[in-house]
PDB file of N, CA and C in Angstrom:
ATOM      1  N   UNK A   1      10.667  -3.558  -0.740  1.00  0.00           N
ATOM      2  CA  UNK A   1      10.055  -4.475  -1.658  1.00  0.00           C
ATOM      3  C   UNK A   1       8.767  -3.900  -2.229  1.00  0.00           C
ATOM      4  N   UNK A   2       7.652  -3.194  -1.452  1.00  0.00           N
ATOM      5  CA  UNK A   2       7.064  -2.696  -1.713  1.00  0.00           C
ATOM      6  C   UNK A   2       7.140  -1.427  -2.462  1.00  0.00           C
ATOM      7  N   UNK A   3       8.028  -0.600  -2.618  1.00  0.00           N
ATOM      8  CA  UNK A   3       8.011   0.148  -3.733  1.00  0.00           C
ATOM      9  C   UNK A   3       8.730  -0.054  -4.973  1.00  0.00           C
ATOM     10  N   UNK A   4      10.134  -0.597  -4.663  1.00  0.00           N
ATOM     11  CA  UNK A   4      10.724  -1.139  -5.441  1.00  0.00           C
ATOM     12  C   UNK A   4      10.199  -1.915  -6.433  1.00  0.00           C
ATOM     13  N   UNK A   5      10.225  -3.609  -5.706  1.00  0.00           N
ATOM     14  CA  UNK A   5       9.818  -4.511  -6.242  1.00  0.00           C
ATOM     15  C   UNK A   5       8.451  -5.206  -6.934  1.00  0.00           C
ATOM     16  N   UNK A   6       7.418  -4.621  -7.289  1.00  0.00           N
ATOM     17  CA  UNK A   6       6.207  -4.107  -7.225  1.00  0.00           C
ATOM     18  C   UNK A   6       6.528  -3.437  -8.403  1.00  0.00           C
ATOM     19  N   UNK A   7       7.263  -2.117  -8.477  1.00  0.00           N
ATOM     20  CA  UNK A   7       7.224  -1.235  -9.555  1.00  0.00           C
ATOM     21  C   UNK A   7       7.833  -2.678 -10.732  1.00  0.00           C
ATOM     22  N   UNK A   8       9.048  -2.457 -10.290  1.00  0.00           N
ATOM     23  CA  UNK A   8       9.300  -2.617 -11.271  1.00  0.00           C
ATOM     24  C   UNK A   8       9.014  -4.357 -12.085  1.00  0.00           C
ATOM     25  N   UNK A   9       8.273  -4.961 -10.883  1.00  0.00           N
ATOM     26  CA  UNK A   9       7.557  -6.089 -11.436  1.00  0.00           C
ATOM     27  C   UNK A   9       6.542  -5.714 -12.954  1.00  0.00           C
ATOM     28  N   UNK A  10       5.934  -4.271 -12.467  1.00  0.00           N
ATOM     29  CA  UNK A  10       5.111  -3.956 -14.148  1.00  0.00           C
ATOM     30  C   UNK A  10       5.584  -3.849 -15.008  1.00  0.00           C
ATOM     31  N   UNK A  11       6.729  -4.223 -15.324  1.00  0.00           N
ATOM     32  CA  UNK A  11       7.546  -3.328 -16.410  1.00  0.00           C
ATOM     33  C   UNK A  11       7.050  -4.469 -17.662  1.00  0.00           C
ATOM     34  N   UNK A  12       6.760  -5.326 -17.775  1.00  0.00           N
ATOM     35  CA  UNK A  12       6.245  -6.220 -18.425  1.00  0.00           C
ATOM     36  C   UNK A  12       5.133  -5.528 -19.694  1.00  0.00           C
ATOM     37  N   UNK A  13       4.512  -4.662 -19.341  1.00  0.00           N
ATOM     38  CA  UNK A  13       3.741  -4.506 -20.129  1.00  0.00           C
ATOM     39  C   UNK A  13       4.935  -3.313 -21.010  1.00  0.00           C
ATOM     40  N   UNK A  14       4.389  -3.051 -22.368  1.00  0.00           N
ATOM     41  CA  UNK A  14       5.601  -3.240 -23.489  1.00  0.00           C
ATOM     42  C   UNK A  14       5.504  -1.425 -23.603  1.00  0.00           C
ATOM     43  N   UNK A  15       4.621  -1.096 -23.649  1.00  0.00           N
ATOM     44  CA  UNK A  15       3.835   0.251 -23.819  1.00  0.00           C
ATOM     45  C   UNK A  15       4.207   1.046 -22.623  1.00  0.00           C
ATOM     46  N   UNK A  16       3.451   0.802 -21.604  1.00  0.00           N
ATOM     47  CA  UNK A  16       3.293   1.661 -20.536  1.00  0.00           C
ATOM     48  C   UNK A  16       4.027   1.523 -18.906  1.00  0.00           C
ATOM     49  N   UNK A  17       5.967   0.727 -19.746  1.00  0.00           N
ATOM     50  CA  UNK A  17       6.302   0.068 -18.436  1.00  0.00           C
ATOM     51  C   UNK A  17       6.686   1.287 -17.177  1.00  0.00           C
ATOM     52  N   UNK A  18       7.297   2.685 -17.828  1.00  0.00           N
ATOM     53  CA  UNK A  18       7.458   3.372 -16.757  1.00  0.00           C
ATOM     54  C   UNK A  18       6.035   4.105 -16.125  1.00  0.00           C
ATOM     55  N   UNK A  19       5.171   4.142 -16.786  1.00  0.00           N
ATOM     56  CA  UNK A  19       4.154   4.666 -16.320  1.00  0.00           C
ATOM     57  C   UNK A  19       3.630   3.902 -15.130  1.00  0.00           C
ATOM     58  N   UNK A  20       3.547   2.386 -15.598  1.00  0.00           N
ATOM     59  CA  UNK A  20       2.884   1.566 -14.718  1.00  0.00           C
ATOM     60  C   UNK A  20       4.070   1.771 -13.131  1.00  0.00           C
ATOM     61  N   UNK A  21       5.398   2.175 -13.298  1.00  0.00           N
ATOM     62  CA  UNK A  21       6.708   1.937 -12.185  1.00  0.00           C
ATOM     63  C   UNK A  21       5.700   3.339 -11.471  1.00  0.00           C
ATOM     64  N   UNK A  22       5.535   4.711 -12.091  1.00  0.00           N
ATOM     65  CA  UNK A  22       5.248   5.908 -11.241  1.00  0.00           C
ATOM     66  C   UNK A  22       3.671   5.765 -10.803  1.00  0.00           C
ATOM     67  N   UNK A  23       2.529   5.026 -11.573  1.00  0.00           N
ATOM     68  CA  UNK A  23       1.617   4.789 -10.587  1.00  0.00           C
ATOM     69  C   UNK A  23       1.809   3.979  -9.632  1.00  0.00           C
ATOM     70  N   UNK A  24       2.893   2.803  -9.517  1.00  0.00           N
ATOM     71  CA  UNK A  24       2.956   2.009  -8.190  1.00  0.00           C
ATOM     72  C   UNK A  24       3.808   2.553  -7.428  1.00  0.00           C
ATOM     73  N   UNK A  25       4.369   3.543  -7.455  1.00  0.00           N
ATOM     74  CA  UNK A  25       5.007   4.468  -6.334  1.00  0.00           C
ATOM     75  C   UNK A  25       3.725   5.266  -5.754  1.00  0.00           C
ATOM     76  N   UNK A  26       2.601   6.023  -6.726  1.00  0.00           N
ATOM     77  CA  UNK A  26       1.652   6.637  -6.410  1.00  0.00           C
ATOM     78  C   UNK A  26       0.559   5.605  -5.147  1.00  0.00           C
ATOM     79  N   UNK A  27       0.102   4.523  -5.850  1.00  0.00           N
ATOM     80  CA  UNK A  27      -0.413   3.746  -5.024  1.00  0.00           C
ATOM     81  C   UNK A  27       0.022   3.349  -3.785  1.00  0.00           C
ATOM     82  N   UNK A  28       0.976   2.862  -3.881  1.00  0.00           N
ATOM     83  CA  UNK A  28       2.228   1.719  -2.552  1.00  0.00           C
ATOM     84  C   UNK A  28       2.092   3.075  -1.412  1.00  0.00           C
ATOM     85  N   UNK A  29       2.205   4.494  -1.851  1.00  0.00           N
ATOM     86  CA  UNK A  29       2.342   5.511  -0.779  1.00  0.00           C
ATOM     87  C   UNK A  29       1.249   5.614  -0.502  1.00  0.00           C
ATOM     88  N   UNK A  30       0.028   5.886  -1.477  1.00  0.00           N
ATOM     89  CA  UNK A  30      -0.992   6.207  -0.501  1.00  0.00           C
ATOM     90  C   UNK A  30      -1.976   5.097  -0.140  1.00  0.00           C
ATOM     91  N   UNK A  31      -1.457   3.699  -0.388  1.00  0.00           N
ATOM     92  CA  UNK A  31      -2.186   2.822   0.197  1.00  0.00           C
ATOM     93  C   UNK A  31      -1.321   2.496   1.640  1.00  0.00           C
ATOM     94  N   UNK A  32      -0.197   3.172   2.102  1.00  0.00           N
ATOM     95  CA  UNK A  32       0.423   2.659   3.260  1.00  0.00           C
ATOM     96  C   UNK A  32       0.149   3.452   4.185  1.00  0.00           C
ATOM     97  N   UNK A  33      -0.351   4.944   3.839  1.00  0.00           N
ATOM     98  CA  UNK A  33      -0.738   5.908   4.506  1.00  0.00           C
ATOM     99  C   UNK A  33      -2.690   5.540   5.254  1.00  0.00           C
ATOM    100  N   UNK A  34      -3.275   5.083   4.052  1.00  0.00           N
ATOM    101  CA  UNK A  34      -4.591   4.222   4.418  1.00  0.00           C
ATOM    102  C   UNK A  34      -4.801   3.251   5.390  1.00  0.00           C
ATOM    103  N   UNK A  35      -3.385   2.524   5.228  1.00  0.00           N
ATOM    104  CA  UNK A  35      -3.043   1.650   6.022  1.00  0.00           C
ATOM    105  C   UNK A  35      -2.999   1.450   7.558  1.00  0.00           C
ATOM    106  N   UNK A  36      -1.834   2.721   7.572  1.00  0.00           N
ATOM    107  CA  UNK A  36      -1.752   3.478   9.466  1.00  0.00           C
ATOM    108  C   UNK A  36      -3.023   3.859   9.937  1.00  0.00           C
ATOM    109  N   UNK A  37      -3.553   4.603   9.178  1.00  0.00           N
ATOM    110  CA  UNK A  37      -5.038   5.141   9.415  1.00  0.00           C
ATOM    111  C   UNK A  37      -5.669   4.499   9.817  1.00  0.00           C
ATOM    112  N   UNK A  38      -5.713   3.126   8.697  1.00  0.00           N
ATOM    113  CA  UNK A  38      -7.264   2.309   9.511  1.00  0.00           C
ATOM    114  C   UNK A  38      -6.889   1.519  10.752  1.00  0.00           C
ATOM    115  N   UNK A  39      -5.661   1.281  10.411  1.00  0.00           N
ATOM    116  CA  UNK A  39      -5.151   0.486  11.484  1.00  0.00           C
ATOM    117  C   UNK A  39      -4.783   1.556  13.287  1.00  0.00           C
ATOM    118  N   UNK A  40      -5.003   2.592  12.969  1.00  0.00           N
ATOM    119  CA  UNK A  40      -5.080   3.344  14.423  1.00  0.00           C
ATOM    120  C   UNK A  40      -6.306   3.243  14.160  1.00  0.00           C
ATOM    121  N   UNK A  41      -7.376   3.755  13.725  1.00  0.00           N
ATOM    122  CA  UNK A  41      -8.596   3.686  13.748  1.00  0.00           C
ATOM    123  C   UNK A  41      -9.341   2.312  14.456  1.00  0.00           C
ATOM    124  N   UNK A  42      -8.726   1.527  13.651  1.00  0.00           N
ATOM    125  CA  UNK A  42      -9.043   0.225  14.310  1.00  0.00           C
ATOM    126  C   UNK A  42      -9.058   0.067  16.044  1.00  0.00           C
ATOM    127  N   UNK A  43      -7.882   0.566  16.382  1.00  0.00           N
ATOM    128  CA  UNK A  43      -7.566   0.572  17.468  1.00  0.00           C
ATOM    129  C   UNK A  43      -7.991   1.037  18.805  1.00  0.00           C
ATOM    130  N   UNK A  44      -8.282   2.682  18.050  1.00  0.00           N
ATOM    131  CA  UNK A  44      -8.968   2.938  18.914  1.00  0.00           C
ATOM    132  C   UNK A  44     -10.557   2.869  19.044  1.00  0.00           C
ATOM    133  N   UNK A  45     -10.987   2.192  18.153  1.00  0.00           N
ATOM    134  CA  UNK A  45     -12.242   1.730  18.202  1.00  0.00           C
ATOM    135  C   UNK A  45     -12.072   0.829  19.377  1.00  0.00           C
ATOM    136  N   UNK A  46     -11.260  -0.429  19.092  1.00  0.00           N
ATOM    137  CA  UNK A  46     -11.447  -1.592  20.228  1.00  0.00           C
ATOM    138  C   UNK A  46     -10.701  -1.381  21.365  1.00  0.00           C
ATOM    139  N   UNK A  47      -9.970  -0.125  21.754  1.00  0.00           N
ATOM    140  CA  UNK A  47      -9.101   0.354  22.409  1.00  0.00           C
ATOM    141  C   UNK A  47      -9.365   1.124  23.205  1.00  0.00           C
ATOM    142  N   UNK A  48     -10.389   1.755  23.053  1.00  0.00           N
ATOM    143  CA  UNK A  48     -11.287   3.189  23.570  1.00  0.00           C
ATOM    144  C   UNK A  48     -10.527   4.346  22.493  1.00  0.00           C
ATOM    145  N   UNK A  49     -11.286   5.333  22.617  1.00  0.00           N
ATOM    146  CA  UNK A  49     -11.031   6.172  21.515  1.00  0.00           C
ATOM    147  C   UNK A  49      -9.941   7.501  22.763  1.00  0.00           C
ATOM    148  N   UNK A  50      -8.926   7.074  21.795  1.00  0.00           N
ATOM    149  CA  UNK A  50      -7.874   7.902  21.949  1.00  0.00           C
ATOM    150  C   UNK A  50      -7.892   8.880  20.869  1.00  0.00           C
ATOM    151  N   UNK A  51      -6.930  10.279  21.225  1.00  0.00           N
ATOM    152  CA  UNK A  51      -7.237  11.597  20.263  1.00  0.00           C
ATOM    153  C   UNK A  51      -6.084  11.211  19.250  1.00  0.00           C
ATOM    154  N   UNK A  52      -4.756  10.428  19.740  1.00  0.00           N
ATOM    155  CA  UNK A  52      -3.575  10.271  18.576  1.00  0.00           C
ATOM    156  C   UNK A  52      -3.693   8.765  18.404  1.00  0.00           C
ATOM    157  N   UNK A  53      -2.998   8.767  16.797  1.00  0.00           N
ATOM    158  CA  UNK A  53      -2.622   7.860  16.762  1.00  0.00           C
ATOM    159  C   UNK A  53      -1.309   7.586  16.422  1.00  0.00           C
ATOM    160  N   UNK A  54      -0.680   6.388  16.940  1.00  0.00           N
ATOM    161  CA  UNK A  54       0.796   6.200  17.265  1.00  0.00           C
ATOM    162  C   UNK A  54       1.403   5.663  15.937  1.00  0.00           C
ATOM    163  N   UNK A  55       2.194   6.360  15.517  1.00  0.00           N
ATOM    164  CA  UNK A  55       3.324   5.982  14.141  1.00  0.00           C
ATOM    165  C   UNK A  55       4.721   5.160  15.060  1.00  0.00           C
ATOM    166  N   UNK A  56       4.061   3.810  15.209  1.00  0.00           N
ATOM    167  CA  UNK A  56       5.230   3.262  15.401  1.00  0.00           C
ATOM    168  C   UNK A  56       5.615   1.911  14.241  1.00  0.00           C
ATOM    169  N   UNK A  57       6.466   1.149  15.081  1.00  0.00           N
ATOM    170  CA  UNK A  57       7.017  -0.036  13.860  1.00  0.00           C
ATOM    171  C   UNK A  57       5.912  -0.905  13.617  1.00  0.00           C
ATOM    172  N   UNK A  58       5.002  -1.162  14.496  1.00  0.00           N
ATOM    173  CA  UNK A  58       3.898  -2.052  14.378  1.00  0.00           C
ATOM    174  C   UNK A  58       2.627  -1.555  13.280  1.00  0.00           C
ATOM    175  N   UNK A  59       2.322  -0.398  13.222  1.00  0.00           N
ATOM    176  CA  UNK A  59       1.538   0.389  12.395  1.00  0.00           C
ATOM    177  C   UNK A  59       2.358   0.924  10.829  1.00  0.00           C
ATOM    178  N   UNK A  60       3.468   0.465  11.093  1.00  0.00           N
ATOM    179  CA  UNK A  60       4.200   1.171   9.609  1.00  0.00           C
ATOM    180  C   UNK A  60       4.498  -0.180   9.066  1.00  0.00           C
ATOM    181  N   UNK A  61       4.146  -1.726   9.810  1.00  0.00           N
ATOM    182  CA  UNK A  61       4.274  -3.253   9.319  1.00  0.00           C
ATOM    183  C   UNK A  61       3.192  -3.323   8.851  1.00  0.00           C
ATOM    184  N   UNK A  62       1.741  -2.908   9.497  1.00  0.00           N
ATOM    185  CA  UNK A  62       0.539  -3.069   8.858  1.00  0.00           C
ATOM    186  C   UNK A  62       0.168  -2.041   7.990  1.00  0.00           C
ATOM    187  N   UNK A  63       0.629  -1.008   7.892  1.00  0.00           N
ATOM    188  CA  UNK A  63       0.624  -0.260   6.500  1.00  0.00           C
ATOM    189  C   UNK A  63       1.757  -0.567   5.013  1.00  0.00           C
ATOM    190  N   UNK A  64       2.518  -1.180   5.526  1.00  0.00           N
ATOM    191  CA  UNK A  64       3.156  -1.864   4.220  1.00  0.00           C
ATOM    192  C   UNK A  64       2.290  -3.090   3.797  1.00  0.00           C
ATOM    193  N   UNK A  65       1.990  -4.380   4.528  1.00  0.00           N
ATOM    194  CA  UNK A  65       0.703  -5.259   4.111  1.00  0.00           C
ATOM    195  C   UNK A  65      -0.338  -4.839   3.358  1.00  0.00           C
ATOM    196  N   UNK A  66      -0.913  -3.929   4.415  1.00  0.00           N
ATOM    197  CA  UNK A  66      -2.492  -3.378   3.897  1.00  0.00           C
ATOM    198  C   UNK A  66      -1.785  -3.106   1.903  1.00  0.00           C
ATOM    199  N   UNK A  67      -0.725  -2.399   2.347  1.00  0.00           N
ATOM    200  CA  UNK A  67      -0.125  -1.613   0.623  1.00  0.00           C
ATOM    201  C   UNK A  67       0.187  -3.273  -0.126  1.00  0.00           C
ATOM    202  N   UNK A  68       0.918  -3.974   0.205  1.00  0.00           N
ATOM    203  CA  UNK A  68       1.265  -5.398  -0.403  1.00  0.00           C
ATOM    204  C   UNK A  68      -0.076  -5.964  -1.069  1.00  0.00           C
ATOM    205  N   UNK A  69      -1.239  -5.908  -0.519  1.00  0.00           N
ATOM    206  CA  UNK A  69      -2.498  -6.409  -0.636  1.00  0.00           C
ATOM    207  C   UNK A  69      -3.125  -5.305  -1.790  1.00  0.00           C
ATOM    208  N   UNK A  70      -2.904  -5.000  -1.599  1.00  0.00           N
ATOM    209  CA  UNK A  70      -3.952  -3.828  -2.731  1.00  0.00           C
ATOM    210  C   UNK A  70      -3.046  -3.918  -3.989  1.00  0.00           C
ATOM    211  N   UNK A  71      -1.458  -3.632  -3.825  1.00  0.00           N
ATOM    212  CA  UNK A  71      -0.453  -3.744  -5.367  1.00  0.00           C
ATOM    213  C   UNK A  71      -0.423  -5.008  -6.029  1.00  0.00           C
ATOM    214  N   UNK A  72      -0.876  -6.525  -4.833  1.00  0.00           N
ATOM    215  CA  UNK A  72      -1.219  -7.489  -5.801  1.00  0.00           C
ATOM    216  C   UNK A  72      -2.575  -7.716  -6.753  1.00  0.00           C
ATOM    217  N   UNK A  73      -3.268  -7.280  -5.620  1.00  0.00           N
ATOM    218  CA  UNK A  73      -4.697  -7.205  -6.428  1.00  0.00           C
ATOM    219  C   UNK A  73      -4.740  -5.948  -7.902  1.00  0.00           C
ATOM    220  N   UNK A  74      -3.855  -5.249  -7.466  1.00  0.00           N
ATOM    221  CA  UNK A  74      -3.866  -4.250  -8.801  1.00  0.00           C
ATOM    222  C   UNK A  74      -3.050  -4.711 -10.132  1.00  0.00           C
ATOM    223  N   UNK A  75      -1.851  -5.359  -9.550  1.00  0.00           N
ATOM    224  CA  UNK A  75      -1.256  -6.572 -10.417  1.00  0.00           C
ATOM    225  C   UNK A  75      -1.974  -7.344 -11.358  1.00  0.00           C
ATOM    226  N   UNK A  76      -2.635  -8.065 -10.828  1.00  0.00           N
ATOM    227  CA  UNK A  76      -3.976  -8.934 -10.992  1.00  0.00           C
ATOM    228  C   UNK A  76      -4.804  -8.332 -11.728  1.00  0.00           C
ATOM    229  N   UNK A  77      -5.058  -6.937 -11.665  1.00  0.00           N
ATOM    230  CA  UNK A  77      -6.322  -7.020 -12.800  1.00  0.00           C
ATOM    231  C   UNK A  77      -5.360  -5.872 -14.094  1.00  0.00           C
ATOM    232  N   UNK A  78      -4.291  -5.327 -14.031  1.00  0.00           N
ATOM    233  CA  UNK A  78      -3.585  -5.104 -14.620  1.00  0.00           C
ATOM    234  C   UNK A  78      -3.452  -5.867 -15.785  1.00  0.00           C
ATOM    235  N   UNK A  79      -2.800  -7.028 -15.369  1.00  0.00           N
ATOM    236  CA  UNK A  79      -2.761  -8.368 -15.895  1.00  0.00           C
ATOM    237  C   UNK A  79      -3.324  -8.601 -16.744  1.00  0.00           C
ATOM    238  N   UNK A  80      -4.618  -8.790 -16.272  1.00  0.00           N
ATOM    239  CA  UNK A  80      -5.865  -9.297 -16.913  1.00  0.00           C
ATOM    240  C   UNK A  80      -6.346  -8.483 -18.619  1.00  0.00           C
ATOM    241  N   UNK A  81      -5.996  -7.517 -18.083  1.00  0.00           N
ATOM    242  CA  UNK A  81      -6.975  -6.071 -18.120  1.00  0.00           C
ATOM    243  C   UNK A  81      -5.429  -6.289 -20.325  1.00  0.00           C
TER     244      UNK A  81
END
């Protein structure tokens, strides 16, 4: 949903609909990658500081969110804009 559905939600604008589809592939990836990050980071802050951090299903759920949250807000001023 997040890369997919997202992209091709921009297509709306009349001009720049595939452009807007390949920056929300650009974004959605590297906001999910930001995502794992802060969210191990997080962790091992309140966790004690461990040297790895774990790529599991729980960290790849909160890196699709963290990404859901940022492609609406970019939606949003898209929109606007």
């Amino acid at each position: 949903m997040i890369l997919i559905g997202f992209g091709f939600l921009m297509t709306y604008l009349k001009t720049h609909s595939w452009t807007s589809v390949g920056l929300n592939y650009f974004v959605a990836s590297w906001a999910i990658q930001v995502g794992i990050l802060f969210y191990g980071f997080r962790g091992a802050v309140f966790n004690g500081f461990n040297k790895k951090i774990s790529l599991d299903l729980a960290s790849l759920v909160f890196g699709d969110l963290g990404a859901a949250a940022v492609l609406i807000s970019f939606g949003a001023v898209i929109r606007k804009i």
